[in-house]
N, C-alpha and C. Protein backbone atom coordinates (compact mmCIF):
# COMPACT_ATOMS: atom_id res chain seq x y z
N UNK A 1 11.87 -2.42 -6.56
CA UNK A 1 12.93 -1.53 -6.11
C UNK A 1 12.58 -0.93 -4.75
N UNK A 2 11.19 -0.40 -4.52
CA UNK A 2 10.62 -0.19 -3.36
C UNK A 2 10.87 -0.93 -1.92
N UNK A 3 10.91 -2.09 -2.41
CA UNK A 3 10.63 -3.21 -1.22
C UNK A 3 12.70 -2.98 -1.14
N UNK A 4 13.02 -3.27 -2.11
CA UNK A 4 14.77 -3.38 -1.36
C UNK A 4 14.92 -2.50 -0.51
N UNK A 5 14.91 -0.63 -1.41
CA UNK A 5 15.01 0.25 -0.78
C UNK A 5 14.64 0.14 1.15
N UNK A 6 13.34 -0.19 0.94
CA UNK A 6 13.01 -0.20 2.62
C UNK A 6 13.30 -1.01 3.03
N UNK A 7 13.63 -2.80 2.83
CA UNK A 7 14.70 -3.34 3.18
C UNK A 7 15.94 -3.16 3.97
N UNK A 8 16.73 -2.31 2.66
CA UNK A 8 18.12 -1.87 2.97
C UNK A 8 18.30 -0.70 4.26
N UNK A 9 16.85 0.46 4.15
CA UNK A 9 17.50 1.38 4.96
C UNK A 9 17.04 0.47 6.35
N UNK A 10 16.17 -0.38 6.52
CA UNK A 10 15.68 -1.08 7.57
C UNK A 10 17.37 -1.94 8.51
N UNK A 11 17.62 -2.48 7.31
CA UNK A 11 18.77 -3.37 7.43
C UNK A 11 19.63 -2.39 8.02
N UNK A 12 20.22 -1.08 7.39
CA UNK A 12 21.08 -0.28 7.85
C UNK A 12 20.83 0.40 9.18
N UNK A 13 19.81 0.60 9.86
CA UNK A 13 19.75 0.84 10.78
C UNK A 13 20.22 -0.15 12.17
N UNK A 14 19.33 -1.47 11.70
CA UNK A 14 19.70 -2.35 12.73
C UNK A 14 21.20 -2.64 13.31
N UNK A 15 21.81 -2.74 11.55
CA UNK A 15 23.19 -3.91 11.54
C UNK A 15 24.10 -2.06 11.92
N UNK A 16 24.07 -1.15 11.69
CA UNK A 16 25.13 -0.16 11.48
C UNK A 16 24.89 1.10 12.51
N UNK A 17 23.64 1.03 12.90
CA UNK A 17 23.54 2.72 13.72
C UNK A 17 22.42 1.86 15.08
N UNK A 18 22.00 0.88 15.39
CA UNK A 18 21.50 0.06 16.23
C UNK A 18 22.46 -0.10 17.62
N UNK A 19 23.58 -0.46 17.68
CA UNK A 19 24.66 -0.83 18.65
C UNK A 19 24.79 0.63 19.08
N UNK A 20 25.06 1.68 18.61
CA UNK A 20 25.13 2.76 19.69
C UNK A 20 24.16 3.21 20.34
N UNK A 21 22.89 3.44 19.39
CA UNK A 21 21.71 3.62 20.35
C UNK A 21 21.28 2.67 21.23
N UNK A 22 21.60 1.22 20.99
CA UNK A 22 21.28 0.42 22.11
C UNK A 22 22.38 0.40 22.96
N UNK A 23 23.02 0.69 22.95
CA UNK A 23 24.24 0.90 23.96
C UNK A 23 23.61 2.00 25.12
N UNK A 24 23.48 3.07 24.35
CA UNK A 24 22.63 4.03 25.31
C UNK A 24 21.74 4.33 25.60
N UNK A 25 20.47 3.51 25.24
CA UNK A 25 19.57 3.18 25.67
C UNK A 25 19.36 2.14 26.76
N UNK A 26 20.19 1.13 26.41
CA UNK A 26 19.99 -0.07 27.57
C UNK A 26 21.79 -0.26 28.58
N UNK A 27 21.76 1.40 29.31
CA UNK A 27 23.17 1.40 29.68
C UNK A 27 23.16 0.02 30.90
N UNK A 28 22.20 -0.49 31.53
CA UNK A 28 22.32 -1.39 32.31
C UNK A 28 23.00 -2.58 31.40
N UNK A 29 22.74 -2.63 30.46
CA UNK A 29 23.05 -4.13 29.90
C UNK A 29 24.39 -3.79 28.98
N UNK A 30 25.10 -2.75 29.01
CA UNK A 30 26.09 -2.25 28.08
C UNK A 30 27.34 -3.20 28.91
N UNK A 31 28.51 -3.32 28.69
CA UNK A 31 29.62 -3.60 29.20
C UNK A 31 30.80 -3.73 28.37
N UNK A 32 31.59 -4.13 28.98
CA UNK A 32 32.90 -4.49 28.43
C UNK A 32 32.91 -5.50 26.90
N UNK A 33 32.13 -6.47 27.87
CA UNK A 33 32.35 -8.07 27.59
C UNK A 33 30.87 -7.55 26.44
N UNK A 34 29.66 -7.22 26.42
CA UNK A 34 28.76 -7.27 26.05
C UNK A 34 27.97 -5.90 25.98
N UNK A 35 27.80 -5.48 24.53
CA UNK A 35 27.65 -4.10 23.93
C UNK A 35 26.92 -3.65 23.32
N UNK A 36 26.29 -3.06 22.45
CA UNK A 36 25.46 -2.47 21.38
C UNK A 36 25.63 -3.64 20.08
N UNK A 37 26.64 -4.09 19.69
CA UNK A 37 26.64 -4.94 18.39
C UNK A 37 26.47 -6.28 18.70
N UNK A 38 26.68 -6.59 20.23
CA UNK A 38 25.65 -8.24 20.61
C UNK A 38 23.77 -8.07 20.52
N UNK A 39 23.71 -6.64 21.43
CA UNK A 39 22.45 -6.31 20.88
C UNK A 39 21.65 -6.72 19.71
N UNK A 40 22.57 -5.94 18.63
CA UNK A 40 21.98 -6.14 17.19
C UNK A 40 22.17 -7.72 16.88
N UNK A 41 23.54 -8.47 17.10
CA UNK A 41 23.08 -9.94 16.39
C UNK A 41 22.15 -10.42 17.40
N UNK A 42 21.75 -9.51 18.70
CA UNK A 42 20.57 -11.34 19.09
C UNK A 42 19.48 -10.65 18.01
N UNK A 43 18.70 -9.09 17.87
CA UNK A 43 17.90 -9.07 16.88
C UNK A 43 18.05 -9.80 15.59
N UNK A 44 19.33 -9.99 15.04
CA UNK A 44 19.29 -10.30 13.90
C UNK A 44 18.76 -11.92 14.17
N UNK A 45 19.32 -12.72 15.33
CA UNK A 45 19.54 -14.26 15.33
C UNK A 45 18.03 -14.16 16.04
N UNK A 46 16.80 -13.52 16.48
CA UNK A 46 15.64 -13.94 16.80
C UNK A 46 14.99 -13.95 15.46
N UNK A 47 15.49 -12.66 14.53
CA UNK A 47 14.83 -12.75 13.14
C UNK A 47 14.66 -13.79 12.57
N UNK A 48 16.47 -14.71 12.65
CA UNK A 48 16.53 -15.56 12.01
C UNK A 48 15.40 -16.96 12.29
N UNK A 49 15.64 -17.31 13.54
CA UNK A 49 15.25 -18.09 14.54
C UNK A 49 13.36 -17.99 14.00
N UNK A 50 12.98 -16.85 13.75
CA UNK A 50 11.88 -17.05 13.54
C UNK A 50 11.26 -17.06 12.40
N UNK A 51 12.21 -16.99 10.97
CA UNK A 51 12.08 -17.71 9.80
C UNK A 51 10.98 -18.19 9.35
N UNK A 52 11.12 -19.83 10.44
CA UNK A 52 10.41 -20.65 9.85
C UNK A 52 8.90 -20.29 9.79
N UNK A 53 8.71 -19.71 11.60
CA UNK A 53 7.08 -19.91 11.84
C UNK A 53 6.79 -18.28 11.31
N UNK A 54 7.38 -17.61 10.99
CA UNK A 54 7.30 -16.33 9.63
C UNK A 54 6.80 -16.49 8.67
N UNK A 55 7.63 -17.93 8.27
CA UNK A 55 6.84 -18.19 6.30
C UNK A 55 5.84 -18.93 6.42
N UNK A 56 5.17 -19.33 7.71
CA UNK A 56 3.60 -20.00 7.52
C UNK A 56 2.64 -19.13 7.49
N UNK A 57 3.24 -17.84 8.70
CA UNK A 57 2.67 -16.58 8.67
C UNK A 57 1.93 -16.32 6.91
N UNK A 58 3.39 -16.05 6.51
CA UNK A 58 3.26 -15.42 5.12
C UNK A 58 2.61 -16.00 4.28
N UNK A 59 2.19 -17.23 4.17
CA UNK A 59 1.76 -18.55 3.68
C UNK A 59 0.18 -18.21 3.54
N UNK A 60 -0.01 -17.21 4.85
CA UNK A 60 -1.68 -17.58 4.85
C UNK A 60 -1.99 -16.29 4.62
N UNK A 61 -1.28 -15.28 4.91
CA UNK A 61 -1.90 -13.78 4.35
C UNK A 61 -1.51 -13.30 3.07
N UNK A 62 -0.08 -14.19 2.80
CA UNK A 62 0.04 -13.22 1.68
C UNK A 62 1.11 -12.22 1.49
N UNK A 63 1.99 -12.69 0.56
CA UNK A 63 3.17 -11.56 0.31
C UNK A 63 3.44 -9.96 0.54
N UNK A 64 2.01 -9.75 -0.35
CA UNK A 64 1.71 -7.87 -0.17
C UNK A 64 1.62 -7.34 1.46
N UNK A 65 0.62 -8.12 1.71
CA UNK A 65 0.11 -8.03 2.78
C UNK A 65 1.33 -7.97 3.95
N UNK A 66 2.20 -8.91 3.87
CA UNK A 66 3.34 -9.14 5.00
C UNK A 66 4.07 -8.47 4.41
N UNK A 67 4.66 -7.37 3.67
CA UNK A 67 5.42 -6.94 3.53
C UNK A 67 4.86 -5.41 4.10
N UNK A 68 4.19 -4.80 3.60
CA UNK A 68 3.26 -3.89 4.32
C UNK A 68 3.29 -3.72 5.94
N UNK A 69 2.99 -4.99 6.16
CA UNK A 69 2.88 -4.98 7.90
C UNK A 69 3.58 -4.94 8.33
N UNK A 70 5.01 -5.83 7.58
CA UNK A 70 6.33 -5.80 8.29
C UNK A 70 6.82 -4.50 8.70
N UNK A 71 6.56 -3.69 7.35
CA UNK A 71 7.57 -2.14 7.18
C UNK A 71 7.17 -1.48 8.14
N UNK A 72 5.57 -1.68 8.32
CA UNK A 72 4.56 -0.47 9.51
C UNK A 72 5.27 -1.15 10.61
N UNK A 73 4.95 -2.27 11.13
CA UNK A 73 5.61 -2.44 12.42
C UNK A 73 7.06 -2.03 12.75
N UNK A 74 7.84 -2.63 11.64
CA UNK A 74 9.47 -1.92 12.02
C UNK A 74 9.75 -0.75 12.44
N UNK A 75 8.70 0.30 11.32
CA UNK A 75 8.80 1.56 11.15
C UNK A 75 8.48 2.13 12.52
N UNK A 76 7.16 1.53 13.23
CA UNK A 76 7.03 2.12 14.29
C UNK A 76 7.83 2.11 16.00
N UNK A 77 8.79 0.34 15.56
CA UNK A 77 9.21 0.17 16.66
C UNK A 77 10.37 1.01 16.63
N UNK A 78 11.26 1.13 15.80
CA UNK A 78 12.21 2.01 15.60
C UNK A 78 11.72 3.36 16.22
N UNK A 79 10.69 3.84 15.89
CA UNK A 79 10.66 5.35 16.29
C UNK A 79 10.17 4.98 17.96
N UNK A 80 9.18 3.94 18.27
CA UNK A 80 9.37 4.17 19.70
C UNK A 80 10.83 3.62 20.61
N UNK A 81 11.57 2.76 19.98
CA UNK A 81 12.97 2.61 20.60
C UNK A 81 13.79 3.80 20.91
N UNK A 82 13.50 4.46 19.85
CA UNK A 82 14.32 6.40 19.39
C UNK A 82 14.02 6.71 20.70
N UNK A 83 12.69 6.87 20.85
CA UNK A 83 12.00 7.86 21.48
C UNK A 83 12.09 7.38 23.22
N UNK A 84 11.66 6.01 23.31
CA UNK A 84 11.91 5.65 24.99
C UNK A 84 12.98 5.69 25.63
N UNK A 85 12.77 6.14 26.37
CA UNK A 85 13.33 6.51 28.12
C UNK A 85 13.59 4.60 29.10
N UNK A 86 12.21 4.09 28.45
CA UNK A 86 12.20 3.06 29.89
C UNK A 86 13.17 1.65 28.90
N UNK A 87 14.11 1.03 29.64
CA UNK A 87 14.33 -0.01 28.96
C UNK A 87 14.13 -1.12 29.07
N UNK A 88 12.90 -1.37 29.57
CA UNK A 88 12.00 -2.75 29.37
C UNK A 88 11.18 -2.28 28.04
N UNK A 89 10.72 -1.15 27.58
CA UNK A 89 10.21 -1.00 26.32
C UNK A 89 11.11 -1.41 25.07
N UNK A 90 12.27 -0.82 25.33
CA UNK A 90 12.96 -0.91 24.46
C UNK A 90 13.30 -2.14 24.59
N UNK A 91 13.44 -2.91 25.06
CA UNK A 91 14.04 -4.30 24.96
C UNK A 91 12.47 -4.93 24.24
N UNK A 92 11.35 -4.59 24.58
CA UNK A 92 10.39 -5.32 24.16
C UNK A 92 10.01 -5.10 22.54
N UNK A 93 10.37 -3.69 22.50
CA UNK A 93 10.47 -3.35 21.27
C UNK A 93 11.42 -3.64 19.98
N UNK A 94 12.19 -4.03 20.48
CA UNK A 94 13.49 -4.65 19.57
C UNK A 94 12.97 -6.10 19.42
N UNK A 95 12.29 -6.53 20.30
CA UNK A 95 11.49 -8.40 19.95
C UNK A 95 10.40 -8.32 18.53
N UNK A 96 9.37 -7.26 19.25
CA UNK A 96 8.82 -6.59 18.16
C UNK A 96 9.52 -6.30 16.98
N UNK A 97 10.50 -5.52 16.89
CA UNK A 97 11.82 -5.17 15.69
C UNK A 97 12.25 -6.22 14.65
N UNK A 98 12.65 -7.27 15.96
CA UNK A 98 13.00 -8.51 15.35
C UNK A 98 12.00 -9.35 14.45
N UNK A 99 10.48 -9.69 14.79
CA UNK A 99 9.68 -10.06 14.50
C UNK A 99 9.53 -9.63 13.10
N UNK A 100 9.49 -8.40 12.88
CA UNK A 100 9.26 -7.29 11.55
C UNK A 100 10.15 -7.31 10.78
N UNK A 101 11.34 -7.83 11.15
CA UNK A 101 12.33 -7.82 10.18
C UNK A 101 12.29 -9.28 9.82
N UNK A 102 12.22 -10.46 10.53
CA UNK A 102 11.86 -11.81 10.34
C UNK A 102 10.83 -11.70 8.71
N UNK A 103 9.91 -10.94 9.40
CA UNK A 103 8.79 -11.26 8.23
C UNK A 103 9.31 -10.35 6.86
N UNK A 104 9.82 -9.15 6.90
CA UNK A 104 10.34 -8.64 5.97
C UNK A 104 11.23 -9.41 4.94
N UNK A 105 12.57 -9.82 5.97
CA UNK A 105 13.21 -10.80 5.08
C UNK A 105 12.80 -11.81 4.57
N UNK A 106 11.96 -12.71 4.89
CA UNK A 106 11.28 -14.13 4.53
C UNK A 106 10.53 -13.60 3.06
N UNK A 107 9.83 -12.55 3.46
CA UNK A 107 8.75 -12.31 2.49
C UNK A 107 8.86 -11.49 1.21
N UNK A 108 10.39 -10.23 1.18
CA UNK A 108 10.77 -9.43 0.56
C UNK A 108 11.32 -10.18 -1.04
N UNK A 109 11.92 -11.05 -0.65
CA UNK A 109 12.81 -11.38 -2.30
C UNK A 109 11.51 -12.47 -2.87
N UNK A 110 10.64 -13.55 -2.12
CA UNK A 110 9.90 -14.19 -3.19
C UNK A 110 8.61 -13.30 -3.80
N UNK A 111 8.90 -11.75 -2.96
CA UNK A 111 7.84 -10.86 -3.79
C UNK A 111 8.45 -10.31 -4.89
N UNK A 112 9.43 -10.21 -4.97
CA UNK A 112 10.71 -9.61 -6.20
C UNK A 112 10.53 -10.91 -7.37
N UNK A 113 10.80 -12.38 -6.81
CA UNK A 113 10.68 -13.65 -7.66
C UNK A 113 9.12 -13.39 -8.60
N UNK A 114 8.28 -12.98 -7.70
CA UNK A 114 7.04 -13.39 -8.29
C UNK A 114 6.55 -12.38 -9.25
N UNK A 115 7.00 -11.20 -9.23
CA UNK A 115 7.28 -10.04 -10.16
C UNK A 115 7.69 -9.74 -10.92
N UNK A 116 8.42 -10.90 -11.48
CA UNK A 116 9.62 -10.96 -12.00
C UNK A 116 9.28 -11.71 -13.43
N UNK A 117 9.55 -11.42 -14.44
CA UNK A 117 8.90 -12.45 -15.80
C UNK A 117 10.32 -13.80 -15.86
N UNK A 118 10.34 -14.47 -15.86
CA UNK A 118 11.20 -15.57 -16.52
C UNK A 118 12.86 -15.47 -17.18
N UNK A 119 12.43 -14.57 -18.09
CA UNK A 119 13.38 -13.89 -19.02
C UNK A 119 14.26 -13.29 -18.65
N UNK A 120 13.61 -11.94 -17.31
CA UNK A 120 14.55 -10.87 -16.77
C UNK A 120 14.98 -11.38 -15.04
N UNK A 121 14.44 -12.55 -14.99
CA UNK A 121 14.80 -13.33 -13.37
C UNK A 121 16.42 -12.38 -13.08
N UNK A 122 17.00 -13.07 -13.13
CA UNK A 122 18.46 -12.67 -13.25
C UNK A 122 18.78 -11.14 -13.11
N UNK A 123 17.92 -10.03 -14.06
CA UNK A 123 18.74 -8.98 -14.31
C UNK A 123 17.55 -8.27 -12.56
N UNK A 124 16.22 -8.79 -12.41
CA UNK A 124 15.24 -8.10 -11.94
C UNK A 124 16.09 -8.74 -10.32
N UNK A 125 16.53 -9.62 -9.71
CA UNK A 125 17.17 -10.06 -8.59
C UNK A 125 18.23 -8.98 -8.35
N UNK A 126 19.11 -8.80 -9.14
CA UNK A 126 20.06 -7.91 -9.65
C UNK A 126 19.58 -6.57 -9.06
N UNK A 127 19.05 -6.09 -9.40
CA UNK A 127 18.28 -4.76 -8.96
C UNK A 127 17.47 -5.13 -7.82
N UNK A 128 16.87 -5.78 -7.24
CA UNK A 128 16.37 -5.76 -6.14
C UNK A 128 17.71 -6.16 -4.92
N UNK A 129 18.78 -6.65 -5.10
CA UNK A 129 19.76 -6.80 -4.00
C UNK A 129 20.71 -5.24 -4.58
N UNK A 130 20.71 -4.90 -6.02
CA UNK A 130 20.89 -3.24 -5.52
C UNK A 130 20.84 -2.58 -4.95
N UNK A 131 19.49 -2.27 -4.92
CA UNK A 131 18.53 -1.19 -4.65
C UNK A 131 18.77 -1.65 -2.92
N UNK A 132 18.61 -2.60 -2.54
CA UNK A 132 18.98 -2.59 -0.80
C UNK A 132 20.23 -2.17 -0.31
N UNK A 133 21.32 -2.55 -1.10
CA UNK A 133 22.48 -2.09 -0.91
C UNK A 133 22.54 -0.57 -1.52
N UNK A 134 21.84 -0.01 -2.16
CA UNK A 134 21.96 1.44 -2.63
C UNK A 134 21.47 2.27 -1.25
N UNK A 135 20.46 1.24 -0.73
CA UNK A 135 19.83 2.16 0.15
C UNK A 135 20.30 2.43 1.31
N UNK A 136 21.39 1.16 1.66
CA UNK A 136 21.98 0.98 2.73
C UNK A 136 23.55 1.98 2.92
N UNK A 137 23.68 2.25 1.96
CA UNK A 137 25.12 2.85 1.82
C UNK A 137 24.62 4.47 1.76
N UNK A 138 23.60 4.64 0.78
CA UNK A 138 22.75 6.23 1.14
C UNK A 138 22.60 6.33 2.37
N UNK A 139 21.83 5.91 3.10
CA UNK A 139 21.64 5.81 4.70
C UNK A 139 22.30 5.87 5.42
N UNK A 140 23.89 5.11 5.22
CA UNK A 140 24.65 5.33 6.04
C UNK A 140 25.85 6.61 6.26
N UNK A 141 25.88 6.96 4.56
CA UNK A 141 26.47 8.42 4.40
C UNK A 141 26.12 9.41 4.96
N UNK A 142 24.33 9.51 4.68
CA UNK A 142 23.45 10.74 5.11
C UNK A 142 23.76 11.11 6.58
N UNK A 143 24.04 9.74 7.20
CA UNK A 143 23.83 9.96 9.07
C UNK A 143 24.98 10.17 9.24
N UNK A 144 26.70 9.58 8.42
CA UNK A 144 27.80 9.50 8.98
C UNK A 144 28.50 10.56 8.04
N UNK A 145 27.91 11.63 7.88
CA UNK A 145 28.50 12.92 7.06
C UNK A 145 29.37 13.04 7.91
């Protein structure tokens, strides 16, 4: 439930409150044509993009382990994106972002699979795509009171 939770509020930041702060953070690159929510899909499409060479990553350290690292790194690029002024950081930091969320997603649900007894597969998936969506919709209330 842990791992969705930070998942989801991870997810909710990028996909839902990401495009305005990168909007005003990177006002050089803001426009008409191209905005805060192109921002977020190239993070999402480098995440994707880096999938593959993610799950060899994960392959050799280890589920716990990459899930851990993922959250610390996200956790921290987020707060220095918050926090910078310069936007070559922030652009470098959202690669970073991307990276962390790559490994998060790759690595998050076959740690849920492997946790999981046989029997309750089904109901224990169930609650782990909950619990991300619980977290994501909490998250987004709390900020959009």
């Amino acid at each position: 439930i842990l791992v969705g939770i930070t998942f989801g509020i991870i997810t909710a930041f990028i996909m839902d409150h990401f495009p305005a702060i990168l909007s005003q953070k990177l006002p050089k690159y803001d426009s008409m044509v191209f905005g805060g929510s192109h921002f977020s899909s190239i993070i999402l499409g480098i995440a994707a993009l880096l999938a593959y060479p993610v799950s060899r990553i994960i392959s050799q350290i280890g589920l716990i382990q990459s899930i851990v690292i993922s959250i610390i790194v996200a956790s921290i690029s987020i707060i220095i994106i918050l926090l910078s002024q310069n936007q070559n950081l922030t652009i470098f930091m959202c690669a970073i972002l991307a990276a962390a969320y790559s490994l998060l997603s790759v690595s998050s649900f076959p740690f849920t699979l492997n946790n999981l007894s046989p029997r309750n597969l089904t109901f224990g998936v169930g609650i782990f795509y909950g619990s991300l969506e619980l977290a994501t919709g909490v998250f987004n209330i709390l900020l959009f009171k």
